[in-house]
PDB file of N, CA and C in Angstrom:
ATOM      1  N   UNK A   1       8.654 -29.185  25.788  1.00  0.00           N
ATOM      2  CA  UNK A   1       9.873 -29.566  26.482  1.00  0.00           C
ATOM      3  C   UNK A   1       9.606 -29.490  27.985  1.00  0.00           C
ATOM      4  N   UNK A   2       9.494 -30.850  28.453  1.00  0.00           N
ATOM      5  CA  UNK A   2       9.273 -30.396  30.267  1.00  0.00           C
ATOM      6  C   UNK A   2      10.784 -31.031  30.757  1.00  0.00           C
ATOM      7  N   UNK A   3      11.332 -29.655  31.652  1.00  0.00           N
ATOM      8  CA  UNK A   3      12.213 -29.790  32.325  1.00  0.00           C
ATOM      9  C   UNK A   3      12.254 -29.942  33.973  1.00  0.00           C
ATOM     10  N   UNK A   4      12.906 -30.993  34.046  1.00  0.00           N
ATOM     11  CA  UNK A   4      12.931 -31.539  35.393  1.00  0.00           C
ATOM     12  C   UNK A   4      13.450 -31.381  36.670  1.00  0.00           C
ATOM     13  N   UNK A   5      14.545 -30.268  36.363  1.00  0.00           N
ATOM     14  CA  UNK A   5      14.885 -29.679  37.441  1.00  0.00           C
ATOM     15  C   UNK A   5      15.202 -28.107  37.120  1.00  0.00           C
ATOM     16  N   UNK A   6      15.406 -27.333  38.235  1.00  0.00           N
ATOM     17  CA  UNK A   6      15.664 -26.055  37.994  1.00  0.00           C
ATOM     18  C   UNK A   6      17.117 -25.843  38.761  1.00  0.00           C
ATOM     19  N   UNK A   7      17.416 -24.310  38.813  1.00  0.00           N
ATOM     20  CA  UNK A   7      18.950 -24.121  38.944  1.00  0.00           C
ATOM     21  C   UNK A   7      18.823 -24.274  40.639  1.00  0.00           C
ATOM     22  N   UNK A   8      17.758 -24.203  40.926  1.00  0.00           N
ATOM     23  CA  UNK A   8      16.816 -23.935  42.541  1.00  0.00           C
ATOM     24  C   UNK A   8      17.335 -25.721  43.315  1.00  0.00           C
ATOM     25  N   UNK A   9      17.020 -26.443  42.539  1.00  0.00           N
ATOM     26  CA  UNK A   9      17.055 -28.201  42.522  1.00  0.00           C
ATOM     27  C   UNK A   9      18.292 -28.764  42.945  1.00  0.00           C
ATOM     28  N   UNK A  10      18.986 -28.035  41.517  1.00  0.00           N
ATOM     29  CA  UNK A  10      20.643 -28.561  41.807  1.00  0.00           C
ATOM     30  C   UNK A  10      21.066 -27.821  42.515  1.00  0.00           C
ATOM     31  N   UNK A  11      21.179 -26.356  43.191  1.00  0.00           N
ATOM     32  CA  UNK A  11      22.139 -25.989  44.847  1.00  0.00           C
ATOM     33  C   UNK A  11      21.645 -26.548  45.657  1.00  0.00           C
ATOM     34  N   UNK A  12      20.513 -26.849  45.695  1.00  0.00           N
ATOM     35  CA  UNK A  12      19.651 -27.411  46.761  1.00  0.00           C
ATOM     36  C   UNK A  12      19.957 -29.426  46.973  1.00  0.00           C
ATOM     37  N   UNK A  13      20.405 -29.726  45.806  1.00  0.00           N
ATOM     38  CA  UNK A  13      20.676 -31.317  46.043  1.00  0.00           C
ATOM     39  C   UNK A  13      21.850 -31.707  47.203  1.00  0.00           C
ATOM     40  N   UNK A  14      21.392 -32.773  47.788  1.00  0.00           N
ATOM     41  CA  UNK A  14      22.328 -32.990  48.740  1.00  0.00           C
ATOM     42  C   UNK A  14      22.311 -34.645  48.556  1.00  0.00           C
ATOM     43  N   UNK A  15      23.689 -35.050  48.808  1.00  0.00           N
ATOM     44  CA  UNK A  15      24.052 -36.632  48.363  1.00  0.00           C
ATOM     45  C   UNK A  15      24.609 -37.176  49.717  1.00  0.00           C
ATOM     46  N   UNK A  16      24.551 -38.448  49.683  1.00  0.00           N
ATOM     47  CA  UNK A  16      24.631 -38.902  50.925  1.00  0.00           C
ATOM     48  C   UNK A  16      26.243 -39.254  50.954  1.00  0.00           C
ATOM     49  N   UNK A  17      27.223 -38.888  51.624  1.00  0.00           N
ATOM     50  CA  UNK A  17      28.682 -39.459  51.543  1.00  0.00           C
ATOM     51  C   UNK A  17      29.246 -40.889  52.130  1.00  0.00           C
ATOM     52  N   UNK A  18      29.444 -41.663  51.323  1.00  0.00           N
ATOM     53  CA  UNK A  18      29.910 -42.691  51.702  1.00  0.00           C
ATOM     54  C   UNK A  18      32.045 -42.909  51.940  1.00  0.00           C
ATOM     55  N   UNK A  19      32.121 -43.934  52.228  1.00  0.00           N
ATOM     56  CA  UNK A  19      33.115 -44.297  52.202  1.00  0.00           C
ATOM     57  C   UNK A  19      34.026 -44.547  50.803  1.00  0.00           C
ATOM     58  N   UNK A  20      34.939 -43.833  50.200  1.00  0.00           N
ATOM     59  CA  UNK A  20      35.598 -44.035  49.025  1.00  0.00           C
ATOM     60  C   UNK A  20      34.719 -43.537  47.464  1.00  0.00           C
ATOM     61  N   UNK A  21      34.059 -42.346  48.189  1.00  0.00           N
ATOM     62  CA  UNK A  21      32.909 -41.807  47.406  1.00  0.00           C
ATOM     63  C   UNK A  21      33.806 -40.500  47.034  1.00  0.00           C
ATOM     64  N   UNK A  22      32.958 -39.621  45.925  1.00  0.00           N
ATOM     65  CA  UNK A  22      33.511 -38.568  45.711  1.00  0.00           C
ATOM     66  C   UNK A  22      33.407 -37.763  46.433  1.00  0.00           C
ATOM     67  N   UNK A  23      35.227 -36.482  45.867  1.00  0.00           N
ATOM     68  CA  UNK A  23      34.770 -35.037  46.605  1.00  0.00           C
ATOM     69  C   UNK A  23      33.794 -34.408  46.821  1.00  0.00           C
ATOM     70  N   UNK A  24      33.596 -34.316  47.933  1.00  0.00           N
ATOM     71  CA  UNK A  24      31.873 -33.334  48.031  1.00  0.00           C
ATOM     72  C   UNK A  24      32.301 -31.532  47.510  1.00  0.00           C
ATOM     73  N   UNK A  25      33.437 -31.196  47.766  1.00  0.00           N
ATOM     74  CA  UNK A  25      33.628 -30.251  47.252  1.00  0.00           C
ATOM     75  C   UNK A  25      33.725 -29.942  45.739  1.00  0.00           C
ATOM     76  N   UNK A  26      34.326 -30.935  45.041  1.00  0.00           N
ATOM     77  CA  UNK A  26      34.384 -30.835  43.870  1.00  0.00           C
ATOM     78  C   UNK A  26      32.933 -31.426  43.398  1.00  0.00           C
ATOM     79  N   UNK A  27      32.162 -32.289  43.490  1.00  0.00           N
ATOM     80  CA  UNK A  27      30.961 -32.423  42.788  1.00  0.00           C
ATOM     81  C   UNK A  27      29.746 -30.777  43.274  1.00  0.00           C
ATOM     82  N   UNK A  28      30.069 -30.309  44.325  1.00  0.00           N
ATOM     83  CA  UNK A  28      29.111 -29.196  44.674  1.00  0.00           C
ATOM     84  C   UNK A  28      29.739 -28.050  43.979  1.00  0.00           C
ATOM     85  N   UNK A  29      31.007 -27.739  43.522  1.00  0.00           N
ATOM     86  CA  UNK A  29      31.627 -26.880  42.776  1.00  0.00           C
ATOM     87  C   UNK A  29      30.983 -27.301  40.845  1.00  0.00           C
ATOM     88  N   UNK A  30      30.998 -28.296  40.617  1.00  0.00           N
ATOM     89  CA  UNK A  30      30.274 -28.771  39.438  1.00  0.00           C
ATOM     90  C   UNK A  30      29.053 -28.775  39.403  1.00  0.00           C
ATOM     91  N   UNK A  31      27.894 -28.782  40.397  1.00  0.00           N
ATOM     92  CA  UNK A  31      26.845 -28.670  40.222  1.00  0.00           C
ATOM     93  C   UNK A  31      26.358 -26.959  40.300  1.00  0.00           C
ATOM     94  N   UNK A  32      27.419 -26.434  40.942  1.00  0.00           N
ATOM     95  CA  UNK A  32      26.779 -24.698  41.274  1.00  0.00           C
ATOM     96  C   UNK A  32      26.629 -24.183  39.813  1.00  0.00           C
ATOM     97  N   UNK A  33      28.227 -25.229  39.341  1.00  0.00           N
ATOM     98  CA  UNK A  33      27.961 -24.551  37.739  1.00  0.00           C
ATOM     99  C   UNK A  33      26.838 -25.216  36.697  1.00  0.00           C
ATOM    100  N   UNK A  34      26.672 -25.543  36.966  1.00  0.00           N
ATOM    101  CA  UNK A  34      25.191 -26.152  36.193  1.00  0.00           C
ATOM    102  C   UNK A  34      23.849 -25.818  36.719  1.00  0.00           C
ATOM    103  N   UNK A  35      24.150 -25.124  37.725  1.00  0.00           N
ATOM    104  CA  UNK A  35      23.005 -24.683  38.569  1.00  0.00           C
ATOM    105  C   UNK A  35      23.042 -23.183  37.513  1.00  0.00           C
ATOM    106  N   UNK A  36      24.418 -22.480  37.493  1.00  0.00           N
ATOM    107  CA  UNK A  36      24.272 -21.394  37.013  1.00  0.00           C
ATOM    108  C   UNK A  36      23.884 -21.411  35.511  1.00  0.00           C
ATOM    109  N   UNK A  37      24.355 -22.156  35.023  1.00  0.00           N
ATOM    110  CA  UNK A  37      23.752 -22.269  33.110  1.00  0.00           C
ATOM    111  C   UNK A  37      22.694 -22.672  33.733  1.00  0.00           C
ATOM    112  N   UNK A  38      21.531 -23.016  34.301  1.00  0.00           N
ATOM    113  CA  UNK A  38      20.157 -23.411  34.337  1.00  0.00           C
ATOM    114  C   UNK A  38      19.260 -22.151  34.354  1.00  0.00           C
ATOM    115  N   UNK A  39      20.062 -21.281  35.251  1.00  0.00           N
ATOM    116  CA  UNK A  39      19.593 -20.157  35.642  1.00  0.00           C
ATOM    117  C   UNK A  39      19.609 -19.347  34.530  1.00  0.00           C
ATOM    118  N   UNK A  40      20.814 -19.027  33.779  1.00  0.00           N
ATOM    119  CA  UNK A  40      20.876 -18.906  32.145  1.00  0.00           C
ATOM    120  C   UNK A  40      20.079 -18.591  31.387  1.00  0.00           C
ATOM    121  N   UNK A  41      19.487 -20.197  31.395  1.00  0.00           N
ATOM    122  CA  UNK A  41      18.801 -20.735  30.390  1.00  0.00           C
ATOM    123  C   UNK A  41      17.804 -20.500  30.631  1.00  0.00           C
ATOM    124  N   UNK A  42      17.097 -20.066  31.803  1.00  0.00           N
ATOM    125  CA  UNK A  42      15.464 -19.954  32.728  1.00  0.00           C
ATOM    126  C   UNK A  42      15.594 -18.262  31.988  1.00  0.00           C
ATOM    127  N   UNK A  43      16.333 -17.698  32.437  1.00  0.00           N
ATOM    128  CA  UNK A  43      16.287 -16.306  31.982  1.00  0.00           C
ATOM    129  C   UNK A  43      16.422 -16.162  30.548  1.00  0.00           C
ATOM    130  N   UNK A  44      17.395 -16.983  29.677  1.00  0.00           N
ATOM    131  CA  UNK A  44      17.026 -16.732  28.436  1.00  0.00           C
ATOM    132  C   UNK A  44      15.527 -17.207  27.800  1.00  0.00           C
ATOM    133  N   UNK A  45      15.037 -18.177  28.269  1.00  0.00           N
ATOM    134  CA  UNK A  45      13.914 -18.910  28.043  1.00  0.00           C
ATOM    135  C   UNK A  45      12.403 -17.223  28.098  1.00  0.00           C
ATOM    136  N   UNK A  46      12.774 -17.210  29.577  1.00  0.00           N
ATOM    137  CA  UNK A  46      11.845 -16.153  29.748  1.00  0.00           C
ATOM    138  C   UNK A  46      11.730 -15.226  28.953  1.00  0.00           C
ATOM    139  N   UNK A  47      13.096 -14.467  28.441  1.00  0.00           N
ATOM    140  CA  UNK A  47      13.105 -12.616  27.534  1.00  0.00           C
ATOM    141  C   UNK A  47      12.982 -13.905  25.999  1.00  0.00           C
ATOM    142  N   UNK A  48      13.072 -14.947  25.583  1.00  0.00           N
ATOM    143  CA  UNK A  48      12.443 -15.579  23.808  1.00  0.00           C
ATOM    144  C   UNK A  48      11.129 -15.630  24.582  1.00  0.00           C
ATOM    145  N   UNK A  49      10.384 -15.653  25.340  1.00  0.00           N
ATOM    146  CA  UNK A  49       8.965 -15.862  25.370  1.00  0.00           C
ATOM    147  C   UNK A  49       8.243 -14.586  25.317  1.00  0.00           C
ATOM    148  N   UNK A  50       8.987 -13.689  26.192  1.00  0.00           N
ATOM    149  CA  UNK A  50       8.132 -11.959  26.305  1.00  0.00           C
ATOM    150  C   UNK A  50       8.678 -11.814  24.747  1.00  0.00           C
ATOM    151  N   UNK A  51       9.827 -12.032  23.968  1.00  0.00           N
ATOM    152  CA  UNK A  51       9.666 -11.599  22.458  1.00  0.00           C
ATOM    153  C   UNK A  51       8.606 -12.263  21.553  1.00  0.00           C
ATOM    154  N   UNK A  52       8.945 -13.499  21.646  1.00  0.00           N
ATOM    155  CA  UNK A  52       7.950 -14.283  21.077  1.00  0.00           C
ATOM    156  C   UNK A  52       6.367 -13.777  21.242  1.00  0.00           C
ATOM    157  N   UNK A  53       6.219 -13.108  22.450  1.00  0.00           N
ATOM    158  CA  UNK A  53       4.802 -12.625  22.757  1.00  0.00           C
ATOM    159  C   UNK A  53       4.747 -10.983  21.903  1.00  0.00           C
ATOM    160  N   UNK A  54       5.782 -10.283  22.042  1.00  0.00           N
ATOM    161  CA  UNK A  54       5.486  -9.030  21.365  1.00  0.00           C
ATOM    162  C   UNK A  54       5.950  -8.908  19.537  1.00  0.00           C
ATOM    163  N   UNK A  55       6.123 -10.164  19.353  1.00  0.00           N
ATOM    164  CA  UNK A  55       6.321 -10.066  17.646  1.00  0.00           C
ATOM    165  C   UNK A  55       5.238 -10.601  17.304  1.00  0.00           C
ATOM    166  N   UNK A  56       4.325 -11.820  18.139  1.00  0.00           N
ATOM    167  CA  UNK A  56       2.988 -12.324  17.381  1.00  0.00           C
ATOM    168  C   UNK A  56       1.909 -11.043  17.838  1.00  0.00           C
ATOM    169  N   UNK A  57       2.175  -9.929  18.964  1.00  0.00           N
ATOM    170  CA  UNK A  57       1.417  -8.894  18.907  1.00  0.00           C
ATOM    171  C   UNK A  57       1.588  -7.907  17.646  1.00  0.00           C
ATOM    172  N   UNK A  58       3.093  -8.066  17.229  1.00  0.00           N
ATOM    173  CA  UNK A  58       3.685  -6.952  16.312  1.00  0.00           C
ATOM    174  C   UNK A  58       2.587  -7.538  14.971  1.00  0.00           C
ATOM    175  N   UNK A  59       2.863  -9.163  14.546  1.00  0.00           N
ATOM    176  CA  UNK A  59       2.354  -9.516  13.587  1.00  0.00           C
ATOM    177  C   UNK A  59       0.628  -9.611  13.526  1.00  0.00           C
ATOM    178  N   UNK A  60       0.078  -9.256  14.954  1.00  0.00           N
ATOM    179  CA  UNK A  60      -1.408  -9.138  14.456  1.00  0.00           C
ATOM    180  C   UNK A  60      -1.694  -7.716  13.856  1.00  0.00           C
ATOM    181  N   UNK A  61      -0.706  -6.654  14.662  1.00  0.00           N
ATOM    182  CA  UNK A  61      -1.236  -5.302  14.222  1.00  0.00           C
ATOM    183  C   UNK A  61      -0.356  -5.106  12.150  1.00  0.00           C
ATOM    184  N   UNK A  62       0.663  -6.277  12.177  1.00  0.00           N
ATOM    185  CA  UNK A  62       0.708  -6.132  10.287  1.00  0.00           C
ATOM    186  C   UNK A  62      -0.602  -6.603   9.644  1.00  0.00           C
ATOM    187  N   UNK A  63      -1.034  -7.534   9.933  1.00  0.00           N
ATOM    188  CA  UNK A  63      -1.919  -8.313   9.504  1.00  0.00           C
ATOM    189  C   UNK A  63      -3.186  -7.266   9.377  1.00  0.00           C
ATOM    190  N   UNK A  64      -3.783  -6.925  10.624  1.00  0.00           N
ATOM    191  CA  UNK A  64      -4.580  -6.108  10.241  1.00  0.00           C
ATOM    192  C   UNK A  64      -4.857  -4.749   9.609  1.00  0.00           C
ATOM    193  N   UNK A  65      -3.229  -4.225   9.956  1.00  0.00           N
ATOM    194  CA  UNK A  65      -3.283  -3.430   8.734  1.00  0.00           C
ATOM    195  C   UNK A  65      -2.657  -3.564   7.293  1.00  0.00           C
ATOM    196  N   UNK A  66      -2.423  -4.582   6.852  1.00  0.00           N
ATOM    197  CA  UNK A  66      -2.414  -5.319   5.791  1.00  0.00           C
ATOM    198  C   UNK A  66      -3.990  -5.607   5.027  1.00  0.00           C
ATOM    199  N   UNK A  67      -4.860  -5.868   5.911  1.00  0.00           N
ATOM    200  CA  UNK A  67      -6.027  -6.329   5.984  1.00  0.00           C
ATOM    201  C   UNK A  67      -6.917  -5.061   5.342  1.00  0.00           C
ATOM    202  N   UNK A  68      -6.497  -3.780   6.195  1.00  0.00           N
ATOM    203  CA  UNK A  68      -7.095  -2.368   5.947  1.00  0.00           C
ATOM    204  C   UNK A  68      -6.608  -2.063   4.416  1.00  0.00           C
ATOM    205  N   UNK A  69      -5.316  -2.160   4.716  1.00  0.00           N
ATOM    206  CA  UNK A  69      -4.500  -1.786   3.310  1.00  0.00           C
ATOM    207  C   UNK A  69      -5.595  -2.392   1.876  1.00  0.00           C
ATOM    208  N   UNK A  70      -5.744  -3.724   1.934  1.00  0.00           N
ATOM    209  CA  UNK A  70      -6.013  -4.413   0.552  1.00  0.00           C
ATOM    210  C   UNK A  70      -7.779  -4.100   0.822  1.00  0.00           C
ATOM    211  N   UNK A  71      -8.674  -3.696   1.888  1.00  0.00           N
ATOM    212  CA  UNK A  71      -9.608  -3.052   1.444  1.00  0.00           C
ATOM    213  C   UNK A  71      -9.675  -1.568   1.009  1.00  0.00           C
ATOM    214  N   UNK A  72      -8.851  -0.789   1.397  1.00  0.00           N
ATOM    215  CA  UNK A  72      -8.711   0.743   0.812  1.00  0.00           C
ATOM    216  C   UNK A  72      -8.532   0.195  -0.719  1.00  0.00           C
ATOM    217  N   UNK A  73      -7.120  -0.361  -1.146  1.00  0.00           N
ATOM    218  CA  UNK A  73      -6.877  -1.007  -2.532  1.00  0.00           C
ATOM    219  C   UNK A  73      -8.396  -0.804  -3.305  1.00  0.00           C
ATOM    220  N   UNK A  74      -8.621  -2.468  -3.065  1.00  0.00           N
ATOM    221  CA  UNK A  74     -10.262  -2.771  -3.107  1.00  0.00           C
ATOM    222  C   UNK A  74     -11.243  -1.694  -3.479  1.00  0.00           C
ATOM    223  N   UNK A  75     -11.387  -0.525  -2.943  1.00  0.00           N
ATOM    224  CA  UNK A  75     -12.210   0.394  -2.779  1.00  0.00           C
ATOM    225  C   UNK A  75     -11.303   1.335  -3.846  1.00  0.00           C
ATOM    226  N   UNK A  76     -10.244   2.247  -3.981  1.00  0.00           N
ATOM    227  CA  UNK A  76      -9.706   2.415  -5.273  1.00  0.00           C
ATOM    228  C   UNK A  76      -9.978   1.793  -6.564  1.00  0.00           C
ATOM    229  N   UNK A  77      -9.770   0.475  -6.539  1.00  0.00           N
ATOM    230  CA  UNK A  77     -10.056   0.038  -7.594  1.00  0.00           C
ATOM    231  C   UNK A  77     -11.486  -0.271  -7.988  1.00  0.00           C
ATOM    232  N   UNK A  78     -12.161  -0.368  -7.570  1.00  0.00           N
ATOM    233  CA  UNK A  78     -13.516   0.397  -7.802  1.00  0.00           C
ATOM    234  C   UNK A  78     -13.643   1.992  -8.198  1.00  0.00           C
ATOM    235  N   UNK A  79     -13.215   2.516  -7.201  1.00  0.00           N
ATOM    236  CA  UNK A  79     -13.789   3.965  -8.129  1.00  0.00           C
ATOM    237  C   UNK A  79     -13.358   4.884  -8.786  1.00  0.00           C
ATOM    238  N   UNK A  80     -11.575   3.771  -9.539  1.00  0.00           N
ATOM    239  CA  UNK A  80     -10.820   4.134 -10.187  1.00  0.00           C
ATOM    240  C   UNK A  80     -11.768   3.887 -11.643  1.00  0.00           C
ATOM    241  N   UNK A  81     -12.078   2.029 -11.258  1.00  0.00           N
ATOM    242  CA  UNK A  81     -13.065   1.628 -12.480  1.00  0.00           C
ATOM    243  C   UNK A  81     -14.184   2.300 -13.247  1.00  0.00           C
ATOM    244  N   UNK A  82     -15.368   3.231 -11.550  1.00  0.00           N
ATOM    245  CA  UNK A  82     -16.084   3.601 -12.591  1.00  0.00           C
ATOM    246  C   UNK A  82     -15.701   4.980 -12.792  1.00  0.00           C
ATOM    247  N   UNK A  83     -14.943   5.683 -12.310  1.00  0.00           N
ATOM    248  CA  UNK A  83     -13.927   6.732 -13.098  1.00  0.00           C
ATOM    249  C   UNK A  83     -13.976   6.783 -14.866  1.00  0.00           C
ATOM    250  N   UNK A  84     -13.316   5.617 -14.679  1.00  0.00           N
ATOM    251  CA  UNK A  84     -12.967   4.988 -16.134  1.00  0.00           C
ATOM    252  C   UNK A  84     -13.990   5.108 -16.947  1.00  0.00           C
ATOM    253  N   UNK A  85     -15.097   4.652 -16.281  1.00  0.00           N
ATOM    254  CA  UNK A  85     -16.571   4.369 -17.263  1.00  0.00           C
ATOM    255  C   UNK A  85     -17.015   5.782 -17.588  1.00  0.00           C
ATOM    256  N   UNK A  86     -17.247   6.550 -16.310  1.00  0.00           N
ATOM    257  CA  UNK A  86     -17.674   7.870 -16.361  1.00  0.00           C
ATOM    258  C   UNK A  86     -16.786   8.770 -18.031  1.00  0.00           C
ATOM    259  N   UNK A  87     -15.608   8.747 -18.015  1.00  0.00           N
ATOM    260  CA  UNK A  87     -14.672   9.079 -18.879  1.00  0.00           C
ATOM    261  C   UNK A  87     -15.133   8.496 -20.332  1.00  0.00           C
ATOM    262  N   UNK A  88     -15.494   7.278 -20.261  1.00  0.00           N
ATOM    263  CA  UNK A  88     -15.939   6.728 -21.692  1.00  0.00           C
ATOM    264  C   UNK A  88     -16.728   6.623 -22.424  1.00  0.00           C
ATOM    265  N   UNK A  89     -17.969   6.872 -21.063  1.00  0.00           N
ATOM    266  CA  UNK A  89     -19.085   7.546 -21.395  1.00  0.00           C
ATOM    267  C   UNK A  89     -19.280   9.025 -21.923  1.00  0.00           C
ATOM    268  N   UNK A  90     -18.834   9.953 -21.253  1.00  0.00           N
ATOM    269  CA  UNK A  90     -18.532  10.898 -21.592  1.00  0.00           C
ATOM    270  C   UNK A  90     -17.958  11.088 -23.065  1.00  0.00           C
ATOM    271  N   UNK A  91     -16.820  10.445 -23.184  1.00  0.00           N
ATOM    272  CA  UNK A  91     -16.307  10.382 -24.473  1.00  0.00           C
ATOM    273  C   UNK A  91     -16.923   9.902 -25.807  1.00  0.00           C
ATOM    274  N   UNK A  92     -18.071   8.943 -25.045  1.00  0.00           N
ATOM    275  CA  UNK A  92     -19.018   8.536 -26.623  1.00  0.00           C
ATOM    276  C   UNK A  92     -20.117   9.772 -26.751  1.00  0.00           C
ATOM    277  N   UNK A  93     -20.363  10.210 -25.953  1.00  0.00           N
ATOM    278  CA  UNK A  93     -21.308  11.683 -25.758  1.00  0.00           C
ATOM    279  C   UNK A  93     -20.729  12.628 -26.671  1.00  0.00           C
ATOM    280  N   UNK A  94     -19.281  13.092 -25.825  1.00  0.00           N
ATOM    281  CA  UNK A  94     -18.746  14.459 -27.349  1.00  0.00           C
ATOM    282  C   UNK A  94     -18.619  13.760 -28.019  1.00  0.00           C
ATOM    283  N   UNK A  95     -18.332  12.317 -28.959  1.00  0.00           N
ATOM    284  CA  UNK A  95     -18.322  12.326 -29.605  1.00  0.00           C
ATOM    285  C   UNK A  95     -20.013  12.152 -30.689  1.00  0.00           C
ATOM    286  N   UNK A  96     -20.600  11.851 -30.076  1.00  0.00           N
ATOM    287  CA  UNK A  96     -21.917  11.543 -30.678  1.00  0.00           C
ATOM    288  C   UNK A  96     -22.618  13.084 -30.760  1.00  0.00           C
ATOM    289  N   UNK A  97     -21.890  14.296 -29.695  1.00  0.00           N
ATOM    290  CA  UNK A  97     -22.238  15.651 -30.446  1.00  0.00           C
ATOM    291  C   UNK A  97     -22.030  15.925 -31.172  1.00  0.00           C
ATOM    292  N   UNK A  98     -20.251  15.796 -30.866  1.00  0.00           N
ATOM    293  CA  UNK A  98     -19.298  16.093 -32.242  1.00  0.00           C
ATOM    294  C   UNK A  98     -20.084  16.051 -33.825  1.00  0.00           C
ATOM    295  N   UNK A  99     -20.507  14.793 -33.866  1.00  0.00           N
ATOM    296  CA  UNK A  99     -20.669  13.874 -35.112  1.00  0.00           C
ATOM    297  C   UNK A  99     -22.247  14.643 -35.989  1.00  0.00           C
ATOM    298  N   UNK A 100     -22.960  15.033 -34.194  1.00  0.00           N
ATOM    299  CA  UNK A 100     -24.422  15.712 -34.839  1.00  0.00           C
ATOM    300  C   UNK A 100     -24.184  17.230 -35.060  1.00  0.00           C
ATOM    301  N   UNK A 101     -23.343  17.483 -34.500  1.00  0.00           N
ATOM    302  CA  UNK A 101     -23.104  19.125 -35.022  1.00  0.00           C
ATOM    303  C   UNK A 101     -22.642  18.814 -36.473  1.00  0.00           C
ATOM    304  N   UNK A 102     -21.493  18.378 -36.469  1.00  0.00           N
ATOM    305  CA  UNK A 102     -21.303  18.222 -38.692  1.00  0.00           C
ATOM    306  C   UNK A 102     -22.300  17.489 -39.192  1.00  0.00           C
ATOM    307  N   UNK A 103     -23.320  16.607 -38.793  1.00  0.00           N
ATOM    308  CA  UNK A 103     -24.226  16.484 -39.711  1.00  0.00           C
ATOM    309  C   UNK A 103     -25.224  17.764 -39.398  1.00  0.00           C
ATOM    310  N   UNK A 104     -25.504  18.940 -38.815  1.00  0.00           N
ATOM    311  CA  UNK A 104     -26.436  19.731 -38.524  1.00  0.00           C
ATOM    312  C   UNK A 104     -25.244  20.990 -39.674  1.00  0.00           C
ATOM    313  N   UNK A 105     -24.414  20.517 -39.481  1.00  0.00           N
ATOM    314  CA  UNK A 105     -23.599  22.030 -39.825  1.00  0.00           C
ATOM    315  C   UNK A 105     -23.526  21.768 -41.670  1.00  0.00           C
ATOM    316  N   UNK A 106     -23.344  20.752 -41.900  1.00  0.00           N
ATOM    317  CA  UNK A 106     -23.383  19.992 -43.379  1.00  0.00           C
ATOM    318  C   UNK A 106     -25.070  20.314 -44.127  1.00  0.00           C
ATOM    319  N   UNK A 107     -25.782  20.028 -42.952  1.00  0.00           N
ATOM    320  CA  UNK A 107     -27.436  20.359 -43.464  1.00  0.00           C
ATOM    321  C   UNK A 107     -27.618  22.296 -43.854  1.00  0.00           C
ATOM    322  N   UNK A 108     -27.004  22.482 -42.812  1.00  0.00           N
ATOM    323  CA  UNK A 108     -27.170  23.840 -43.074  1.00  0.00           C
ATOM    324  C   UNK A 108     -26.311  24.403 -44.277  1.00  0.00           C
ATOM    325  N   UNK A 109     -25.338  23.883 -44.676  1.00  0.00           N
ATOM    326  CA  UNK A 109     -24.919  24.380 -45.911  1.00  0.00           C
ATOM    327  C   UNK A 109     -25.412  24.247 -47.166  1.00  0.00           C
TER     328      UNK A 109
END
C-alpha cells in the first residue's frame, strides 16, 4: 500500500483563492481533520507493525521450541522402545530359566 500523502502534506497544503471559490476557512477546518485521522492512522500503522514484529519473534521462539519439544519426544520414544525390548528380553530369559529349572528339578526326581 503506498500512501501519498501524510497528515504533515495536508496542514501544510495551501490552495490558491480565487474569485467565487470556496471558504478557506472551512476547507482548512476539513483538511486539519483529515490531517488528524492521517496522523491516526500513521500511529496506528506503526504500534500493528512493532506487534506484528514481536508476535513473528513470539512465533519463532514457539517454533523452536516446538522443534526441541518433538526431538526430546523423539528421543523418549526411543528409549522407551528399547526399554521395552530390554523387558522382553529379560522376560524370555526367566522364562527359559524358569522352564530349565523344572526340567532339572523333574530330572532330579
Amino acid at each position: 500500500m503506498n500512501i501519498k500523502l501524510s497528515h504533515k502534506n495536508i496542514i501544510d497544503k495551501e490552495f490558491e483563492v480565487e474569485y467565487k471559490g470556496y471558504k478557506v476557512e472551512e476547507v482548512d477546518g476539513f483538511l486539519d481533520a483529515i490531517a488528524e485521522d492521517y496522523a491516526t492512522i500513521e500511529i496506528n500503522n506503526k504500534e500493528n507493525l512493532k506487534m506484528i514484529s514481536t508476535l513473528e519473534e513470539e512465533l519463532e521462539r514457539v517454533k523452536d521450541e516446538l522443534s526441541l519439544a518433538r526431538t526430546k519426544n523423539s528421543e523418549l520414544e526411543k528409549t522407551i522402545s528399547e526399554q521395552i525390548k530390554d523387558k522382553q528380553m529379560n522376560s524370555d530369559i526367566f522364562r527359559r530359566v524358569s522352564m530349565l529349572e523344572k526340567k532339572t528339578s523333574e530330572k532330579d526326581k
